[in-house]
PDB file of N, CA and C in Angstrom:
ATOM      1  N   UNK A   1     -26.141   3.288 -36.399  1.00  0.00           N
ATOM      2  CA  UNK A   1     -26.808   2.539 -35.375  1.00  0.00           C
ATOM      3  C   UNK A   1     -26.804   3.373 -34.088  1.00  0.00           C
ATOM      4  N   UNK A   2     -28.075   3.344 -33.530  1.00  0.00           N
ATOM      5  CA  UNK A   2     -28.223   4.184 -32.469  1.00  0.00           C
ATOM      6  C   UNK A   2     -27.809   2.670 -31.276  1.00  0.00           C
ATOM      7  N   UNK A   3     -27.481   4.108 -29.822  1.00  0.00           N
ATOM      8  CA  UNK A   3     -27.200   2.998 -28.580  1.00  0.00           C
ATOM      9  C   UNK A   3     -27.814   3.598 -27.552  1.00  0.00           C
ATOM     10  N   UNK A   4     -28.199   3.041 -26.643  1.00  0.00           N
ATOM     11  CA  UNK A   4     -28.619   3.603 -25.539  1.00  0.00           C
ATOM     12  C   UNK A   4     -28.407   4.229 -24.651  1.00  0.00           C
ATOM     13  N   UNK A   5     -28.257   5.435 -23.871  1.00  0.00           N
ATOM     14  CA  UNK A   5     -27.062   5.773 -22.913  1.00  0.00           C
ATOM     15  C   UNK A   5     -27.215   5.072 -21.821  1.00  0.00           C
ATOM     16  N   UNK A   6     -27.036   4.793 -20.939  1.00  0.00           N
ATOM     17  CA  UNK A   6     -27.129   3.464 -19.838  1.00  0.00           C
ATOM     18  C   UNK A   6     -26.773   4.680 -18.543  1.00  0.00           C
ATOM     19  N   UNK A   7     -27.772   5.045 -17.932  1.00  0.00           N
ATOM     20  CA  UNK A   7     -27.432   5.660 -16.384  1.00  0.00           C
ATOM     21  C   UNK A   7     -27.909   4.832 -15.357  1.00  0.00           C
ATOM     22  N   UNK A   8     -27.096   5.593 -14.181  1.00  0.00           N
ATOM     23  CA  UNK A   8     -27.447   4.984 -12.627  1.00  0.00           C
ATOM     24  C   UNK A   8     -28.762   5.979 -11.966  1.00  0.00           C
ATOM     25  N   UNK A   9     -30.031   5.412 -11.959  1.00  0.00           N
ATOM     26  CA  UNK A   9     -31.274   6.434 -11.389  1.00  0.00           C
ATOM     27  C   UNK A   9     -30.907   6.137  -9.741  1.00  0.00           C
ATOM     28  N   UNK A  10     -30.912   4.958  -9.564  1.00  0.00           N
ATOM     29  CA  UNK A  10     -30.741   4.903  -7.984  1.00  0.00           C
ATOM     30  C   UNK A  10     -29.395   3.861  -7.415  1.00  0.00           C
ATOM     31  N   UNK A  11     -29.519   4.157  -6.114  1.00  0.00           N
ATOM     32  CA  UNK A  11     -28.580   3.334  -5.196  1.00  0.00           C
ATOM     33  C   UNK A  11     -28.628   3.440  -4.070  1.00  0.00           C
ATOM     34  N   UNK A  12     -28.812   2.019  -3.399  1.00  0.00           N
ATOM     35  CA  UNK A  12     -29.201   1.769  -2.250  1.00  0.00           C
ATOM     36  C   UNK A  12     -28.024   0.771  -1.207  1.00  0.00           C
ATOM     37  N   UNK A  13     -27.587   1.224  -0.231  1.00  0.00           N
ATOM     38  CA  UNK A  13     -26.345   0.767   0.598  1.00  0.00           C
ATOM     39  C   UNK A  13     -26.998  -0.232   0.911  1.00  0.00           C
ATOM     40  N   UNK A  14     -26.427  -1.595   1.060  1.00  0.00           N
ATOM     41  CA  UNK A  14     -27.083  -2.917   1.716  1.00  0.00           C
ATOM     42  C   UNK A  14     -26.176  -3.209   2.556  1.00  0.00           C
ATOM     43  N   UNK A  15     -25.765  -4.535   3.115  1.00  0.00           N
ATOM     44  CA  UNK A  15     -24.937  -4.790   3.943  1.00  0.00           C
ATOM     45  C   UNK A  15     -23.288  -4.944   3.727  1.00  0.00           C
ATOM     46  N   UNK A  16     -22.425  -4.492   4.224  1.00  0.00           N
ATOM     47  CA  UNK A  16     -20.938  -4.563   4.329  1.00  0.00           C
ATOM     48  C   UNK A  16     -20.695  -3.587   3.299  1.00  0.00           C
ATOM     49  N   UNK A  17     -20.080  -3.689   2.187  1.00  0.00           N
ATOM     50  CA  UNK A  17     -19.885  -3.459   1.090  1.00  0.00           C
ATOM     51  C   UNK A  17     -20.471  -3.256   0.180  1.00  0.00           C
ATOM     52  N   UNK A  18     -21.849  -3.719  -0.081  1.00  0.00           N
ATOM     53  CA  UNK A  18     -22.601  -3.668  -1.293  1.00  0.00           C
ATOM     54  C   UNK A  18     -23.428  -3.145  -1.810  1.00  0.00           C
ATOM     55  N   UNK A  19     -23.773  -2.312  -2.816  1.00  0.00           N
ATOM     56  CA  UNK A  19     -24.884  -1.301  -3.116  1.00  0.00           C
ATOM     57  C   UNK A  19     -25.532  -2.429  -4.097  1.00  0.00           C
ATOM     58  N   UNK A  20     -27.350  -1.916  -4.350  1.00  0.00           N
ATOM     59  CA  UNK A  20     -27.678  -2.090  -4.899  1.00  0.00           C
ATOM     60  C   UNK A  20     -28.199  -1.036  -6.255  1.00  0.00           C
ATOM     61  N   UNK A  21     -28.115  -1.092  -7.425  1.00  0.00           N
ATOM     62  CA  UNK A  21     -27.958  -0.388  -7.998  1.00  0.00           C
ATOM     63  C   UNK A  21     -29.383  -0.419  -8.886  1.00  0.00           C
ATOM     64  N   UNK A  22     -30.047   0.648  -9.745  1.00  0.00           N
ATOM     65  CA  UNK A  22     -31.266   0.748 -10.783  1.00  0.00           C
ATOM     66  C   UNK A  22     -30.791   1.554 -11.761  1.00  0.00           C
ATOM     67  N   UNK A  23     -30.632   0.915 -13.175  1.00  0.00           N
ATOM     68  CA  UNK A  23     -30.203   1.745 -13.840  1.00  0.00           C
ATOM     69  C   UNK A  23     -31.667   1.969 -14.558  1.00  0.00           C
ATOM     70  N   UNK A  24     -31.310   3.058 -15.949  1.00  0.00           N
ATOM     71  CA  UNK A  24     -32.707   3.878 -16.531  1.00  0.00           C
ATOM     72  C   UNK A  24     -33.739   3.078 -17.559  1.00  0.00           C
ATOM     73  N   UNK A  25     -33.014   1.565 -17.756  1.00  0.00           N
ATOM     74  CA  UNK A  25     -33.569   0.686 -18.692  1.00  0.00           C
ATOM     75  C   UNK A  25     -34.295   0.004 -17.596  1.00  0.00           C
ATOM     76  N   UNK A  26     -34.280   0.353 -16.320  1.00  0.00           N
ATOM     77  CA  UNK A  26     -35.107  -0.884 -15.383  1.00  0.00           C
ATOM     78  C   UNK A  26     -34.289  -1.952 -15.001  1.00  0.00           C
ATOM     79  N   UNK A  27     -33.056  -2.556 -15.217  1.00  0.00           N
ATOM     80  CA  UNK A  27     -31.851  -3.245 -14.660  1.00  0.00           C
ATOM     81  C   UNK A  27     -31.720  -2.704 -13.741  1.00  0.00           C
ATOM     82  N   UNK A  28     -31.544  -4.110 -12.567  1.00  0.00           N
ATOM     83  CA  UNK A  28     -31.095  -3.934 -11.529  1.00  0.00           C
ATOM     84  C   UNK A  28     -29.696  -4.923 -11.026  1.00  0.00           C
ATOM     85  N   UNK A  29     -28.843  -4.254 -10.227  1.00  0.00           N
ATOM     86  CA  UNK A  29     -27.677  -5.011 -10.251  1.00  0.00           C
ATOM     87  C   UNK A  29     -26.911  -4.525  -8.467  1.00  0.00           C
ATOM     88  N   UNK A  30     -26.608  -5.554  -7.698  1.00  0.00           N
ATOM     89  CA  UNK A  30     -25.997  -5.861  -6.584  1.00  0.00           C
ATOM     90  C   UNK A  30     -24.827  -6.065  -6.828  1.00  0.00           C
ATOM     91  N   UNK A  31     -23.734  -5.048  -6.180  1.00  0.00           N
ATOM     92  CA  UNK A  31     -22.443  -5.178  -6.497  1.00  0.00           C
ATOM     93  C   UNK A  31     -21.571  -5.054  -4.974  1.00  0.00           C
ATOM     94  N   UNK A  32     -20.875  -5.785  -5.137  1.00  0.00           N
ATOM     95  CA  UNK A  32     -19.965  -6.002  -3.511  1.00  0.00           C
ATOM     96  C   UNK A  32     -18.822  -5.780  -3.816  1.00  0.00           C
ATOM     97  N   UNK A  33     -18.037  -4.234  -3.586  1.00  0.00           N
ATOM     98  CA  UNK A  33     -16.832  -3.839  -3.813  1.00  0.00           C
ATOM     99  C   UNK A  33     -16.091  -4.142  -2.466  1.00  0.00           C
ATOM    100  N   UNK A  34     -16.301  -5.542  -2.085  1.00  0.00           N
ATOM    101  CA  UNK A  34     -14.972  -5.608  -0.883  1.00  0.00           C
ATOM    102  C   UNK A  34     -14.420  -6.513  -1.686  1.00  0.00           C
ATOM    103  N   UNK A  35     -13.950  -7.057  -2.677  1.00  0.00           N
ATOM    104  CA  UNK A  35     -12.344  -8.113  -3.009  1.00  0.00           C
ATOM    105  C   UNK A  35     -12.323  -6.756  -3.766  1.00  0.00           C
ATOM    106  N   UNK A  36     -12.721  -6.068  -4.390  1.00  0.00           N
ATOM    107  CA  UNK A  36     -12.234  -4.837  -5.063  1.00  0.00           C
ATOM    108  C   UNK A  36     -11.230  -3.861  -4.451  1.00  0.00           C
ATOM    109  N   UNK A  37     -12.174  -3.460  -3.423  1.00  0.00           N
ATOM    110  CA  UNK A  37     -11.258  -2.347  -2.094  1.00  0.00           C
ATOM    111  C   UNK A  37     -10.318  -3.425  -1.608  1.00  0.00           C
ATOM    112  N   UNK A  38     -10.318  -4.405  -1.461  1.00  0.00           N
ATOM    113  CA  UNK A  38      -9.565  -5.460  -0.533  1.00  0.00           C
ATOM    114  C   UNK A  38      -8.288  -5.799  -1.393  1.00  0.00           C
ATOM    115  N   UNK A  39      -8.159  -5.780  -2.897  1.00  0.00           N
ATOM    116  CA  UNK A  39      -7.229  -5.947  -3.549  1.00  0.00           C
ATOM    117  C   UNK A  39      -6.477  -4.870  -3.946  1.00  0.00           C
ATOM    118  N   UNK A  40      -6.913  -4.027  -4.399  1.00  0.00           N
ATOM    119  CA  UNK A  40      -6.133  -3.262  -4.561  1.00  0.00           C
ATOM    120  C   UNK A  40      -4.827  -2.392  -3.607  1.00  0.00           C
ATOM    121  N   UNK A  41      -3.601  -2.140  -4.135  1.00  0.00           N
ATOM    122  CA  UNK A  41      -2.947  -1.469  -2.964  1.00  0.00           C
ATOM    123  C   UNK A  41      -2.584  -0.145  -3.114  1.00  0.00           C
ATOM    124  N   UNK A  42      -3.579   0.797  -3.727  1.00  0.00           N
ATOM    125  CA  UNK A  42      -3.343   2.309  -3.799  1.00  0.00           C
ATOM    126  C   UNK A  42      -4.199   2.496  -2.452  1.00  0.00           C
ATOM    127  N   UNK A  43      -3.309   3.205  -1.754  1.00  0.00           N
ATOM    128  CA  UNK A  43      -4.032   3.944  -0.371  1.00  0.00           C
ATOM    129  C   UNK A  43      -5.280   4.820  -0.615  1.00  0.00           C
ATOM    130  N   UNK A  44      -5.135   5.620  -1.792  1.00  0.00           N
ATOM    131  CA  UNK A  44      -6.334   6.398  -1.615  1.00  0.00           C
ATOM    132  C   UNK A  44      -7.534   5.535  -2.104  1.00  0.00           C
ATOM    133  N   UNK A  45      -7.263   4.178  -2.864  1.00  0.00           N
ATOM    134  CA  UNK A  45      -8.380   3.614  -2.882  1.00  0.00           C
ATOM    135  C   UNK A  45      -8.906   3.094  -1.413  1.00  0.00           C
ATOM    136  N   UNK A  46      -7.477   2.333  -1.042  1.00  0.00           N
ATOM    137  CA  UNK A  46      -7.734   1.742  -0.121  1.00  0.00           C
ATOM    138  C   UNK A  46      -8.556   2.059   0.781  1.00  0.00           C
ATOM    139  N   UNK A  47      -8.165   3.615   1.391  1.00  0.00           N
ATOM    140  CA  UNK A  47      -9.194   4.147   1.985  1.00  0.00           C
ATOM    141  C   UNK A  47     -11.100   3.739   2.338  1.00  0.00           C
ATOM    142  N   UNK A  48     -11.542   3.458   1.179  1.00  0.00           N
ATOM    143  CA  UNK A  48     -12.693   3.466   1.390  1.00  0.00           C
ATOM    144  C   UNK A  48     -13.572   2.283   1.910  1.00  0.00           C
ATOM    145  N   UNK A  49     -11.855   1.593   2.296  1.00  0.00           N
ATOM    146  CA  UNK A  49     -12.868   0.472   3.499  1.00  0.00           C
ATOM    147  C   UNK A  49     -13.242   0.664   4.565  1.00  0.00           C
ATOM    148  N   UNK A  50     -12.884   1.891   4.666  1.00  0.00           N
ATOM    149  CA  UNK A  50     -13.577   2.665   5.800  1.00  0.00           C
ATOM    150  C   UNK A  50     -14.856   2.520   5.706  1.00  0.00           C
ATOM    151  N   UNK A  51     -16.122   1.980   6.417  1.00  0.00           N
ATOM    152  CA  UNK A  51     -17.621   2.017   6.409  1.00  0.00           C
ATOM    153  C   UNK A  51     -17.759   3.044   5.914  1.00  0.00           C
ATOM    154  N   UNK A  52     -17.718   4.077   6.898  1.00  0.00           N
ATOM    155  CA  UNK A  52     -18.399   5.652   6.792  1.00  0.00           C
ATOM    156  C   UNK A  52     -17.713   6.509   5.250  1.00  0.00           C
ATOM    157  N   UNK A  53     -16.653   5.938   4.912  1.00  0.00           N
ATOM    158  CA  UNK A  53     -15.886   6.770   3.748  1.00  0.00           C
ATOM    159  C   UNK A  53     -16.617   5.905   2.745  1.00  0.00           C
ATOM    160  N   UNK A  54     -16.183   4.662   2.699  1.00  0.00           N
ATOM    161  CA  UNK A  54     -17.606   3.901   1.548  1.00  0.00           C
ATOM    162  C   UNK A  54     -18.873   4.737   1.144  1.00  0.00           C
ATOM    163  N   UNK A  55     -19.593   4.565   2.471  1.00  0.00           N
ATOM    164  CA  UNK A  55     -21.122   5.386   2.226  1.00  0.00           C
ATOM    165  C   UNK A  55     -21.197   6.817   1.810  1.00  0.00           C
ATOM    166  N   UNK A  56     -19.955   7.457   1.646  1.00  0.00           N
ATOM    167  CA  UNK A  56     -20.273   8.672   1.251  1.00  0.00           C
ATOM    168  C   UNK A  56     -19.804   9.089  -0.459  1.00  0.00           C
ATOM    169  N   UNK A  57     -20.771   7.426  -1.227  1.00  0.00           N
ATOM    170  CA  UNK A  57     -20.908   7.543  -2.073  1.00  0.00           C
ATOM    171  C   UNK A  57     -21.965   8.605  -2.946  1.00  0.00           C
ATOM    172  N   UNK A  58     -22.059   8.883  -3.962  1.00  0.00           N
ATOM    173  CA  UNK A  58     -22.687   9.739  -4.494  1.00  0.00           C
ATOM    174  C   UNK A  58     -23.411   9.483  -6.043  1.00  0.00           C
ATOM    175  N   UNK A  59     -24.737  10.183  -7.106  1.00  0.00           N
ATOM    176  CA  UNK A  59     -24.927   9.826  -8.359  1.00  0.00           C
ATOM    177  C   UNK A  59     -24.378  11.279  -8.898  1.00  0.00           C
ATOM    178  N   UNK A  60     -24.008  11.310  -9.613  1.00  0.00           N
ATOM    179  CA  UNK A  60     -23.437  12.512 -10.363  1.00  0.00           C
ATOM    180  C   UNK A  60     -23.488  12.651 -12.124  1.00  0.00           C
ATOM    181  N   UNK A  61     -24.690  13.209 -12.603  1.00  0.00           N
ATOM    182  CA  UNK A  61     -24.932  12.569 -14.081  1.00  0.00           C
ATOM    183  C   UNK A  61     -24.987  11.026 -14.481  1.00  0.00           C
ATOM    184  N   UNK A  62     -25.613  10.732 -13.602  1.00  0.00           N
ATOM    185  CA  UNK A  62     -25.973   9.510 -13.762  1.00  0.00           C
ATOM    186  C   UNK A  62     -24.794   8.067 -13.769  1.00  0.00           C
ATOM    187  N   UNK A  63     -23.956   8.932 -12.894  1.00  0.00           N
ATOM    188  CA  UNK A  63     -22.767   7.872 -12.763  1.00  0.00           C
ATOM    189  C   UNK A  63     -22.538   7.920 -11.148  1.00  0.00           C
ATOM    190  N   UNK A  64     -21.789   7.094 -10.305  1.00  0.00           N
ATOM    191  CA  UNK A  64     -21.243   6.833  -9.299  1.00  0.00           C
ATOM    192  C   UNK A  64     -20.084   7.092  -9.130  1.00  0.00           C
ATOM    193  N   UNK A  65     -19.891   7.936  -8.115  1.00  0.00           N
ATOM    194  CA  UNK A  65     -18.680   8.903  -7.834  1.00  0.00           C
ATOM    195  C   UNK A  65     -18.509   8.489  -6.046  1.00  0.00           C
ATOM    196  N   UNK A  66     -17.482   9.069  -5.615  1.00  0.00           N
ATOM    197  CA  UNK A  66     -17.371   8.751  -3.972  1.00  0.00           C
ATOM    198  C   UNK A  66     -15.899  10.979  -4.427  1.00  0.00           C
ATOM    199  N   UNK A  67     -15.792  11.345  -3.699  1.00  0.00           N
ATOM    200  CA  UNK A  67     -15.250  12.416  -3.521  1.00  0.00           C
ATOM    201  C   UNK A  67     -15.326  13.254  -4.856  1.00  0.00           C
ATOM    202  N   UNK A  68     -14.540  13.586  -5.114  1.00  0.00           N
ATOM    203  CA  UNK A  68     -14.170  14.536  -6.301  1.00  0.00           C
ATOM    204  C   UNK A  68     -13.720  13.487  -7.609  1.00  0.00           C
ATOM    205  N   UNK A  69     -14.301  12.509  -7.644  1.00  0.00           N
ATOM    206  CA  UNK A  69     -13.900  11.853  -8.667  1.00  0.00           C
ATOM    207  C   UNK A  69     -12.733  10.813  -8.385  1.00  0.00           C
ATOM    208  N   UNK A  70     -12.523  10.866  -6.805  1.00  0.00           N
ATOM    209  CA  UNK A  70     -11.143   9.916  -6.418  1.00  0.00           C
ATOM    210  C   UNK A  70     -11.462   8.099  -6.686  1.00  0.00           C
ATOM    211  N   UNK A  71     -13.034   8.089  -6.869  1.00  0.00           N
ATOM    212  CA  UNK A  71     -13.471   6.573  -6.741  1.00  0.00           C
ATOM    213  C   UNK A  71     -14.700   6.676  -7.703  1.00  0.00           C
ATOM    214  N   UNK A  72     -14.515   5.606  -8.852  1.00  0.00           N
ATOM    215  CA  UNK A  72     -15.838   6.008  -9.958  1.00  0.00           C
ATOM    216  C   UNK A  72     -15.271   4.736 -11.077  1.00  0.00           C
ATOM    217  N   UNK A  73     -16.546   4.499 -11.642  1.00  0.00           N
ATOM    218  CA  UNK A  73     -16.210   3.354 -12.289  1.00  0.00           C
ATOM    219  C   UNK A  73     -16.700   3.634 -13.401  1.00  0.00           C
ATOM    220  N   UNK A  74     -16.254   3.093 -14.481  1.00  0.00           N
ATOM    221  CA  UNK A  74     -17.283   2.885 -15.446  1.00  0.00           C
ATOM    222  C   UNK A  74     -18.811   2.524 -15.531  1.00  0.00           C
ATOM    223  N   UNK A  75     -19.660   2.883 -16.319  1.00  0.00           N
ATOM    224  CA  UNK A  75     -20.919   2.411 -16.344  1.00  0.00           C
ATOM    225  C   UNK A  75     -21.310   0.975 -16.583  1.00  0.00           C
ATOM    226  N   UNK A  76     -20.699   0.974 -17.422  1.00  0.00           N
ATOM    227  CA  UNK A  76     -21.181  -0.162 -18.144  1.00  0.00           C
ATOM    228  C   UNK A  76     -20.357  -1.655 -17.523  1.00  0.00           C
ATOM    229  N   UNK A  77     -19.432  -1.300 -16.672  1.00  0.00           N
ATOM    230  CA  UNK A  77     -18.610  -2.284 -15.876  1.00  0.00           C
ATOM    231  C   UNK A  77     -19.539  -2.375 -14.774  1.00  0.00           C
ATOM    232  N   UNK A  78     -20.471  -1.525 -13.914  1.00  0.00           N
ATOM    233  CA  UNK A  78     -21.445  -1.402 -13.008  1.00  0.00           C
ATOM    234  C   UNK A  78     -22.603  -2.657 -13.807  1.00  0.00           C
ATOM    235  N   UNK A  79     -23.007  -1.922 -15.079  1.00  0.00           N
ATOM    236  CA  UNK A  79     -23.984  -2.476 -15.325  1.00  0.00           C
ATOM    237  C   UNK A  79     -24.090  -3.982 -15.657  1.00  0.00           C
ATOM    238  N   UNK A  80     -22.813  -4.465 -16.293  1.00  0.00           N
ATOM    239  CA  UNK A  80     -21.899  -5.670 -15.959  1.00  0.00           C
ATOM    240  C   UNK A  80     -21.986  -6.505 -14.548  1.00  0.00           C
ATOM    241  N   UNK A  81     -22.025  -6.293 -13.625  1.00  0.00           N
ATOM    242  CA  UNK A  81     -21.588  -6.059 -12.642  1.00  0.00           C
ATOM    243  C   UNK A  81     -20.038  -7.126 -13.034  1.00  0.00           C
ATOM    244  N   UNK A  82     -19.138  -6.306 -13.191  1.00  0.00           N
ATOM    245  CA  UNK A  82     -17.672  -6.404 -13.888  1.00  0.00           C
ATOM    246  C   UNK A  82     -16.809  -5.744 -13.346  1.00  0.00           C
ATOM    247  N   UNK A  83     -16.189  -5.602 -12.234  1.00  0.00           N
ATOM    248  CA  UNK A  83     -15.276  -4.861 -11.420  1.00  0.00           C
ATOM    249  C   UNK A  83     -14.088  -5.540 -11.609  1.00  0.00           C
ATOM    250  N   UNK A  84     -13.900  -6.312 -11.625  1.00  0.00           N
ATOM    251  CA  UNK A  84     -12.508  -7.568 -11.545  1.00  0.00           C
ATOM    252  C   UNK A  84     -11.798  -7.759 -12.910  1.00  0.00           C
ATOM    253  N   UNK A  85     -11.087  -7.060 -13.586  1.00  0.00           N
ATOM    254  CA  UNK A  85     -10.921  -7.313 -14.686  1.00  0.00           C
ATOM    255  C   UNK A  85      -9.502  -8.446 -14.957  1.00  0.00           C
ATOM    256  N   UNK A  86      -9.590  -8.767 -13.347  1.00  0.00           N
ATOM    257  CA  UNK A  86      -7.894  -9.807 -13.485  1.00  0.00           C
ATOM    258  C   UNK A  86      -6.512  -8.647 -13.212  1.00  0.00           C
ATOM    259  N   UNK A  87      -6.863  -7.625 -12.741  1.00  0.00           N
ATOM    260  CA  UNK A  87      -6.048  -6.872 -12.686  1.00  0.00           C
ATOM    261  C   UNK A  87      -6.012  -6.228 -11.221  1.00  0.00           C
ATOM    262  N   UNK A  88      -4.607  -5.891 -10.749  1.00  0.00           N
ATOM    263  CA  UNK A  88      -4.548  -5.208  -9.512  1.00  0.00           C
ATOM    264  C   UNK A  88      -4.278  -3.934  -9.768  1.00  0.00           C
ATOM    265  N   UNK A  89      -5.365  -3.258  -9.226  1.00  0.00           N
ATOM    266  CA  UNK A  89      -5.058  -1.706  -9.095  1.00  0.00           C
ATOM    267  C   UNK A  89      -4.009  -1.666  -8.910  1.00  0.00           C
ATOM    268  N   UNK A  90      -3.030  -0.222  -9.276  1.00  0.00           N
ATOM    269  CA  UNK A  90      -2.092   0.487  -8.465  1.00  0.00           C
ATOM    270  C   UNK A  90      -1.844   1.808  -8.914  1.00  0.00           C
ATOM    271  N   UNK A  91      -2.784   2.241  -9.715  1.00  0.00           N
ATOM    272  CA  UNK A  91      -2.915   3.639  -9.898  1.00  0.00           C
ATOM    273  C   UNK A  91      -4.226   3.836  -8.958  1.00  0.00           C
ATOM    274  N   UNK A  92      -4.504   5.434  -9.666  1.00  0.00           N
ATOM    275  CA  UNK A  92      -5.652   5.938  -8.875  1.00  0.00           C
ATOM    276  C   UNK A  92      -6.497   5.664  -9.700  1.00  0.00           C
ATOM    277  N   UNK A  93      -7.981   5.533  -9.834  1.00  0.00           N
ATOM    278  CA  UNK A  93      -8.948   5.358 -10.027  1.00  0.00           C
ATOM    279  C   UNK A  93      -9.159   6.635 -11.261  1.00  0.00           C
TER     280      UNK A  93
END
């Protein structure tokens, strides 16, 4: 059985926290990573409640990255829009 690969073509910063996202099937999905950044208590996540450190998100093979890989999610948790898995960070990303 074949599957689809599922990428991120675009992303667009909206207000506070939230990107809007286009993946390559034509899905579109609005995701608000502030109870995300807001829960977790690893500093280097924490970090990126910084406005300006937020926005210097990035697409990188068709995935969402923020530095060198310090902030990146799964795809298919994006495409979900599924960030919350009931769990508190406390590793790194």
């Amino acid at each position: 059985m074949s599957h689809a690969i599922i990428n991120i073509i675009s992303v667009e910063k909206m207000e506070d926290y939230r990107l809007h996202f286009t993946f390559n099937d034509n899905k579109q999905q609005t995701i608000d990573f502030k109870a995300f950044l807001t829960n977790t208590r690893h500093p280097d996540i924490r970090r990126y409640l910084d406005p300006e450190k937020f926005a210097e998100y990035r697409i990188e093979y068709g995935e969402l990255i923020w530095g060198d890989y310090e902030l990146c999610f799964p795809i298919i948790d994006l495409y979900r829009n599924q960030l919350d898995h009931n769990v508190t960070q406390e590793a790194a990303a």
